[in-house]
Protein backbone atom coordinates (compact mmCIF):
# COMPACT_ATOMS: atom_id res chain seq x y z
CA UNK A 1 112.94 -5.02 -1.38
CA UNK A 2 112.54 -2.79 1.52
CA UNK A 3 110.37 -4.24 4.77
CA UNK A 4 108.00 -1.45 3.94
CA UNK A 5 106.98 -2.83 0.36
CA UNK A 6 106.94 -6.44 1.42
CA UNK A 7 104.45 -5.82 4.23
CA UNK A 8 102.01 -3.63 1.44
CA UNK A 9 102.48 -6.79 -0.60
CA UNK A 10 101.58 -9.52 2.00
CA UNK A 11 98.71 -6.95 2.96
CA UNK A 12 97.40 -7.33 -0.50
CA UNK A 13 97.59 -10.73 -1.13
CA UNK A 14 96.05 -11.67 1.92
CA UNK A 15 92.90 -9.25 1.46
CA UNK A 16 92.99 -10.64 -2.34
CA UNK A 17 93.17 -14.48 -1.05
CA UNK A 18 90.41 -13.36 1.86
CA UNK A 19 87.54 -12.01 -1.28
CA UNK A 20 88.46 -14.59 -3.01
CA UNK A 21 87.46 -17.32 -0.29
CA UNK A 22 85.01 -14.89 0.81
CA UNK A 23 83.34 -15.34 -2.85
CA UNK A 24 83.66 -18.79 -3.53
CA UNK A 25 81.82 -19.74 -0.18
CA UNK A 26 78.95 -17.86 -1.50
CA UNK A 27 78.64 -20.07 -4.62
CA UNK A 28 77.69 -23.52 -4.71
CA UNK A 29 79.68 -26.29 -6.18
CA UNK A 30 77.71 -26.78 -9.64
CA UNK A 31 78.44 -22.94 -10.00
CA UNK A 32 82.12 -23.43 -9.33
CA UNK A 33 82.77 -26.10 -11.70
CA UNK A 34 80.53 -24.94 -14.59
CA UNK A 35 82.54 -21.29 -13.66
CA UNK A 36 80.01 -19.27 -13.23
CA UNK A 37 79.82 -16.36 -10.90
CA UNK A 38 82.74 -14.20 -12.19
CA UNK A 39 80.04 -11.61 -12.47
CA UNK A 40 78.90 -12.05 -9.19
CA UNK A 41 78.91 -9.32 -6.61
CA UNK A 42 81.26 -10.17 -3.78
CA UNK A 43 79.55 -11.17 -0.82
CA UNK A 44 79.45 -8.32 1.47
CA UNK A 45 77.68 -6.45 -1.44
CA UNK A 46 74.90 -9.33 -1.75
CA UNK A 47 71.30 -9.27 0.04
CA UNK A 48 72.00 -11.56 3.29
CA UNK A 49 70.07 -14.86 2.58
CA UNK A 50 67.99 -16.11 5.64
CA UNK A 51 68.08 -19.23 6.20
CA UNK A 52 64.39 -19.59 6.05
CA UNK A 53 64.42 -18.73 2.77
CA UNK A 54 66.61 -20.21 0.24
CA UNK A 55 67.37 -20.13 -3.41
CA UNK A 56 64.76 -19.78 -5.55
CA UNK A 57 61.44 -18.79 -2.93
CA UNK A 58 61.02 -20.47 0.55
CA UNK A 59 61.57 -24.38 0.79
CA UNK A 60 58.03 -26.15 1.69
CA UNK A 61 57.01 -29.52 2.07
CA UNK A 62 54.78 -28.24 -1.23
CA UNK A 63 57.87 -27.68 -2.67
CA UNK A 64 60.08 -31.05 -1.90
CA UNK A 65 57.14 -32.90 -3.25
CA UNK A 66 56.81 -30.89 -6.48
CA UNK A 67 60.36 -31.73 -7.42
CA UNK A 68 59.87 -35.04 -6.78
CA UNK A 69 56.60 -35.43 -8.68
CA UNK A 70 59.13 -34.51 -11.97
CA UNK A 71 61.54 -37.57 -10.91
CA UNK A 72 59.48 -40.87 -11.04
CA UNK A 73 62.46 -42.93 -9.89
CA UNK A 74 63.20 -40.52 -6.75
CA UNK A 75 65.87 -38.59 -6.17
CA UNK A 76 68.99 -38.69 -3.85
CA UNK A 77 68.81 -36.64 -0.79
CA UNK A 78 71.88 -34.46 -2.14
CA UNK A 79 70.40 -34.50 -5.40
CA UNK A 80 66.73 -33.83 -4.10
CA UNK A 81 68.71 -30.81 -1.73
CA UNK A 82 70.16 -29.32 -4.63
CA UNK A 83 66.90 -29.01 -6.96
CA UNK A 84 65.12 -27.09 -4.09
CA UNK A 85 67.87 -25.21 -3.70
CA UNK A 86 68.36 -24.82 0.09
CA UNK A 87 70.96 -25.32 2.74
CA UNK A 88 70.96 -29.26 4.70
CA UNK A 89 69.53 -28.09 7.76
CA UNK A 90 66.73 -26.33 6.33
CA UNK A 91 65.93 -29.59 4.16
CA UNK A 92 66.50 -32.45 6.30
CA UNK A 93 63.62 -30.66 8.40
CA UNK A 94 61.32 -30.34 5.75
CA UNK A 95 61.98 -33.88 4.01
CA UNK A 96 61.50 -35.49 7.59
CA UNK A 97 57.80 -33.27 7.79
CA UNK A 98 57.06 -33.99 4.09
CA UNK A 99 57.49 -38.01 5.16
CA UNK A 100 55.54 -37.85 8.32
CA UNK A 101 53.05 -36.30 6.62
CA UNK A 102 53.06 -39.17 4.33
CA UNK A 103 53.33 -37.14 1.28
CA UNK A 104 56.93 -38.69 0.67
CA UNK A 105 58.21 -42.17 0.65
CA UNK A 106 61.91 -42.60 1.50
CA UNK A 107 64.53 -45.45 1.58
CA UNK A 108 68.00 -46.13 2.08
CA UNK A 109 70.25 -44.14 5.14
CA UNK A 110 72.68 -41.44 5.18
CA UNK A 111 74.09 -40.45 1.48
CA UNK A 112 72.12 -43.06 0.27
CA UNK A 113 68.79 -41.81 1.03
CA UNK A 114 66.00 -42.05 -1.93
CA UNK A 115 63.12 -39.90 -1.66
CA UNK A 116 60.08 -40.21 -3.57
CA UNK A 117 56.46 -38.72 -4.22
CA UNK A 118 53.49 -40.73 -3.19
């Protein structure tokens, strides 16, 4: 092959591997394995997502509580994260205002956190 061809080549499979990363980081991990998302839009072609507001309508304290009302024996922080839909930052600052708040009871540290609904 001439140089010519095999830099067009290289070109294209690293803009191919670059959308491809490029999608997958816009999907979350129960959307990957259940392979979903092959009709998906690639990312640049999506609405931006604030952080502010996540999946599914903007995380609350209102909301965090709701989900939890639905899961008697509480719910794992990555669990509980998931349900709402929104990113860790974003949660962990709600779930600490939802406990000070008293609405929420949690145990356990780290991955092992339990939250629950008073």
């Amino acid at each position: 092959m001439d140089d010519q061809l095999q830099a067009r080549l290289r070109e294209l499979a690293t803009k191919f591997a670059d959308e491809v990363l490029a999608l997958l980081r816009g999907m979350s991990l129960s959307e990957i394995l259940e392979g979903g998302g092959a009709a998906r839009p690639a990312p640049a072609a999506r609405a931006k997502r604030s952080s502010a507001a996540p999946r599914g309508g903007a995380l609350s304290v209102e909301a965090i509580v709701a989900a939890l009302r639905s899961h008697p024996n509480g719910l794992r922080a990555e669990l509980l994260r998931r349900e709402v839909g929104a990113k860790k930052s974003l949660f962990n600052y709600y779930a600490r205002k939802a406990v000070s708040e008293g609405k929420v009871r949690k145990t356990g540290k780290k991955r092992s956190t339990t939250y629950f609904a008073k």
